[in-house]
N, C-alpha and C. Protein backbone atom coordinates (compact mmCIF):
# COMPACT_ATOMS: atom_id res chain seq x y z
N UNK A 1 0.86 -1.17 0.00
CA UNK A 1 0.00 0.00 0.00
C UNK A 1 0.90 1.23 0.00
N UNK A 2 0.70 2.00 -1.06
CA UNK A 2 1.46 3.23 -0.82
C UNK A 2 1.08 4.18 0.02
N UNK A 3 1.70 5.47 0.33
CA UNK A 3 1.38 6.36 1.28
C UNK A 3 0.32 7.23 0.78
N UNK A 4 -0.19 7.30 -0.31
CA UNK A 4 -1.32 8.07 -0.74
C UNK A 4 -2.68 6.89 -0.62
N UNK A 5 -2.82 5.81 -0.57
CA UNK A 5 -3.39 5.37 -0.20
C UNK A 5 -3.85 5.16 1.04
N UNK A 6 -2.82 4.92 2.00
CA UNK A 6 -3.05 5.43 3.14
C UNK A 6 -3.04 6.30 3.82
N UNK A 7 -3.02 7.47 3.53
CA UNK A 7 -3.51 8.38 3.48
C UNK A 7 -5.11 8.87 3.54
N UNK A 8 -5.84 8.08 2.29
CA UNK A 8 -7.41 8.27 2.41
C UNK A 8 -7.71 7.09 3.05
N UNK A 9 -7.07 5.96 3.26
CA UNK A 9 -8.07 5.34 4.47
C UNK A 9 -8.17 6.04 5.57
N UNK A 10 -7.40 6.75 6.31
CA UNK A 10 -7.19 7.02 7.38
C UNK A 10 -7.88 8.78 7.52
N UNK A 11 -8.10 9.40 6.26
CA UNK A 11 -9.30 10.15 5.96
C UNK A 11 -10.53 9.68 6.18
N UNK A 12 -10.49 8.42 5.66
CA UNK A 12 -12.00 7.78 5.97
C UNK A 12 -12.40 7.17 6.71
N UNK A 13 -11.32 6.65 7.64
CA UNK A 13 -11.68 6.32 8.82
C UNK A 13 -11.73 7.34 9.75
N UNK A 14 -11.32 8.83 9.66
CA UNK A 14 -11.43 9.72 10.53
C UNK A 14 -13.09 10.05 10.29
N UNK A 15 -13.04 10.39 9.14
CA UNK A 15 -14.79 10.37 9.07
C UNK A 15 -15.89 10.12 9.11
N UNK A 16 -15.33 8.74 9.19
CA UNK A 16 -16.84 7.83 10.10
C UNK A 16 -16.60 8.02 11.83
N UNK A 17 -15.39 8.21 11.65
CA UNK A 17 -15.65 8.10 13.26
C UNK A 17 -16.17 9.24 14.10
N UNK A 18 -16.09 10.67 13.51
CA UNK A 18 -16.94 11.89 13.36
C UNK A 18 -18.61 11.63 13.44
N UNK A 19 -19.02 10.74 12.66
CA UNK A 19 -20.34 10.65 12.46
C UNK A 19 -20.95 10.38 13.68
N UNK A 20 -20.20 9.12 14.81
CA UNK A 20 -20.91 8.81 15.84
C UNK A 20 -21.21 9.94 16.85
N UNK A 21 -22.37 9.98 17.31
CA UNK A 21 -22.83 10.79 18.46
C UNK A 21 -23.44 10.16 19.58
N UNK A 22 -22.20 9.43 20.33
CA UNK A 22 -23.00 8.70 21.84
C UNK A 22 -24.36 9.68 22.39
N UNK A 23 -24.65 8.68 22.83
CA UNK A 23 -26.24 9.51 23.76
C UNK A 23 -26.50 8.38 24.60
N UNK A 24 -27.27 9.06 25.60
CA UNK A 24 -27.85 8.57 26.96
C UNK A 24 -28.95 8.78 26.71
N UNK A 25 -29.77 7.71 27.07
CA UNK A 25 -31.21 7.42 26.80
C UNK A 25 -31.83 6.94 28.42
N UNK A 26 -32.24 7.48 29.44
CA UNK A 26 -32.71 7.66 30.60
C UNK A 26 -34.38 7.08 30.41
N UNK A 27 -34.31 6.11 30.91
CA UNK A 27 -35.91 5.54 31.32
C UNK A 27 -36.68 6.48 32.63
N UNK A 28 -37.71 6.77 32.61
CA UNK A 28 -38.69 7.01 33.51
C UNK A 28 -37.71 5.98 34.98
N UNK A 29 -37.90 5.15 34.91
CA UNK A 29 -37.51 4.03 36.16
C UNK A 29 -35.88 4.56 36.52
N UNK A 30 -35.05 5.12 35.33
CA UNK A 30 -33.33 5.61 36.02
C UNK A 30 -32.62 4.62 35.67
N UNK A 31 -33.10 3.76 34.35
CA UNK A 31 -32.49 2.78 33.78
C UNK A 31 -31.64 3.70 32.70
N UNK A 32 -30.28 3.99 32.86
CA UNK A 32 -29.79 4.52 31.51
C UNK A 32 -29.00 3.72 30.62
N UNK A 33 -28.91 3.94 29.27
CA UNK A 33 -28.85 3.20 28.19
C UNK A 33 -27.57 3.75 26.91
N UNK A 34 -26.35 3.68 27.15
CA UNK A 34 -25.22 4.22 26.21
C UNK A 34 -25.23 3.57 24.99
N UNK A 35 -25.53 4.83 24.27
CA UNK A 35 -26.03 4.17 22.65
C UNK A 35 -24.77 4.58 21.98
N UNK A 36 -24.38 3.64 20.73
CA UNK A 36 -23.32 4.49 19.78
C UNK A 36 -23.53 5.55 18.79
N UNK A 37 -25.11 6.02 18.67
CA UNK A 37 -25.64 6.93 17.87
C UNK A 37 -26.96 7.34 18.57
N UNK A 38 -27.38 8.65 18.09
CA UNK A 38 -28.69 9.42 18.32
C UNK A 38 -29.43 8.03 17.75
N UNK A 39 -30.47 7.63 18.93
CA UNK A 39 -31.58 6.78 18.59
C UNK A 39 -32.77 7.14 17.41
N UNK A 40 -33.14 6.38 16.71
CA UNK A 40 -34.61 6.40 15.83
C UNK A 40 -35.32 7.43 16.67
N UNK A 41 -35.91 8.61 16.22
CA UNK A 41 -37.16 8.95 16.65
C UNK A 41 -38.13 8.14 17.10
N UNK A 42 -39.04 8.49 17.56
CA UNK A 42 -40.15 8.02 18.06
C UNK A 42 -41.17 6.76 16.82
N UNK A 43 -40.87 5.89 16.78
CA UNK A 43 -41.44 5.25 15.61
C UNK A 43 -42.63 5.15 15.27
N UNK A 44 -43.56 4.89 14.45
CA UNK A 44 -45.33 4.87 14.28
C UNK A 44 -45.95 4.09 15.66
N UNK A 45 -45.21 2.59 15.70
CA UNK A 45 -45.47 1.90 16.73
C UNK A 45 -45.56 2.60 18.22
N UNK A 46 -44.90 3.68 18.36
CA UNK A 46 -44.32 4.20 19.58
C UNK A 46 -43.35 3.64 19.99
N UNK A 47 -42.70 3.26 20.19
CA UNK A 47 -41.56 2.69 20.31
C UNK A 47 -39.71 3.55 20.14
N UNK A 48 -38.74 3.72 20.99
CA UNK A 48 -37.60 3.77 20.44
C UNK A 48 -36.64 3.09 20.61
N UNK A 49 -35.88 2.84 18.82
CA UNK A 49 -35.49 1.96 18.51
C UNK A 49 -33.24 2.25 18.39
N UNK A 50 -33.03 1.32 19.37
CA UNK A 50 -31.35 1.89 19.20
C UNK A 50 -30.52 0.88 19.53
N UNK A 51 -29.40 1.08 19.37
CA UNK A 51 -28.37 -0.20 19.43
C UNK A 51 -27.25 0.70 20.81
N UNK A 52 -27.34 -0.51 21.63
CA UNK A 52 -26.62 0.09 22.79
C UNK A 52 -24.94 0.19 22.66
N UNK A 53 -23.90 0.58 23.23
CA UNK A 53 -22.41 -0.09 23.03
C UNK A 53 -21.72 -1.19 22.19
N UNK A 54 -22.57 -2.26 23.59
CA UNK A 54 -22.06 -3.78 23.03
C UNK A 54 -22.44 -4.33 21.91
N UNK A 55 -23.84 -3.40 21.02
CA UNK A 55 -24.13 -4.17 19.27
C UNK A 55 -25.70 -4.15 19.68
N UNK A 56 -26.72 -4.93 20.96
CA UNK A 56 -27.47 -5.01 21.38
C UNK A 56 -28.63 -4.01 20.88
N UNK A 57 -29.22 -4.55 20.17
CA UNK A 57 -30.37 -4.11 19.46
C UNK A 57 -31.73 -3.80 21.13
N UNK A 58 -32.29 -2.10 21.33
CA UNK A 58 -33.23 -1.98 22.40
C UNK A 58 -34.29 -1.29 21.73
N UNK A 59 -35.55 -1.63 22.48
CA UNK A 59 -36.85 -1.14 21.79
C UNK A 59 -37.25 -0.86 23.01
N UNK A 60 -37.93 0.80 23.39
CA UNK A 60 -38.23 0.64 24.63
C UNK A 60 -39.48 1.47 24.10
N UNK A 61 -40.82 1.17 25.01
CA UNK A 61 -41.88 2.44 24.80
C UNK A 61 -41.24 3.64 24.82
N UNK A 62 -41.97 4.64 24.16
CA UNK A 62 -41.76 6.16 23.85
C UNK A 62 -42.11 6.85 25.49
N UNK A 63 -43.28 6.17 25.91
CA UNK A 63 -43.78 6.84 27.43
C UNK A 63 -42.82 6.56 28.29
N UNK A 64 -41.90 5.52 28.34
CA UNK A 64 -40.87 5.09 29.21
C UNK A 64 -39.57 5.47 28.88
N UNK A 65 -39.67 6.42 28.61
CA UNK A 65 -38.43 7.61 27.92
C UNK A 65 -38.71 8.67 28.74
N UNK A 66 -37.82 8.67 29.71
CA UNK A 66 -37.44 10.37 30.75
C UNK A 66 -36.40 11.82 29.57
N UNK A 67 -35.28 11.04 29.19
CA UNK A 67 -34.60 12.15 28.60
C UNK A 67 -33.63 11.41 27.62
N UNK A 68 -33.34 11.86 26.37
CA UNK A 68 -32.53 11.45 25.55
C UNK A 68 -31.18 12.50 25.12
N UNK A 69 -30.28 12.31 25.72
CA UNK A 69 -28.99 13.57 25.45
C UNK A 69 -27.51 13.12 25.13
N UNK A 70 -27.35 14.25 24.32
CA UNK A 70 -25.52 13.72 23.77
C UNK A 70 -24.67 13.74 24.99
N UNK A 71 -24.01 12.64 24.80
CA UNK A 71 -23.08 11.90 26.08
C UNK A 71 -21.75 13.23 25.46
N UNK A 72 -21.50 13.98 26.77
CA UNK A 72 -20.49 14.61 26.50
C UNK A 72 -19.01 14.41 26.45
């Protein structure tokens, strides 16, 4: 691999890694929830839909949502 090649991987891996925006997702109950991205809005079902740290796919009611905020 030459150095101009690596070069834009490492462009492009800087730039995905930009994209993520941890957030804390706080249940009514004080259950909090470290997501690797801003969760789905509120879905038709009611429901929100997010993938925690470890990969773990969570669906929790919309009513059982206290506060959703970027992990600083």
């Amino acid at each position: 691999m030459n150095l101009k090649n690596l070069g834009l991987l490492l462009l492009a891996a800087l730039t995905l890694a930009g994209c993520a925006s941890p957030t804390v997702v706080t249940l009514q109950n004080g259950t909090q929830y470290l997501t690797r991205d801003q969760p789905k809005t509120k879905t038709a079902d009611g429901f929100y839909e997010f993938q925690d740290i470890s990969g773990k796919t969570i669906r929790v009611k919309a009513d059982d949502v206290a506060t959703v905020r970027q992990e600083k």
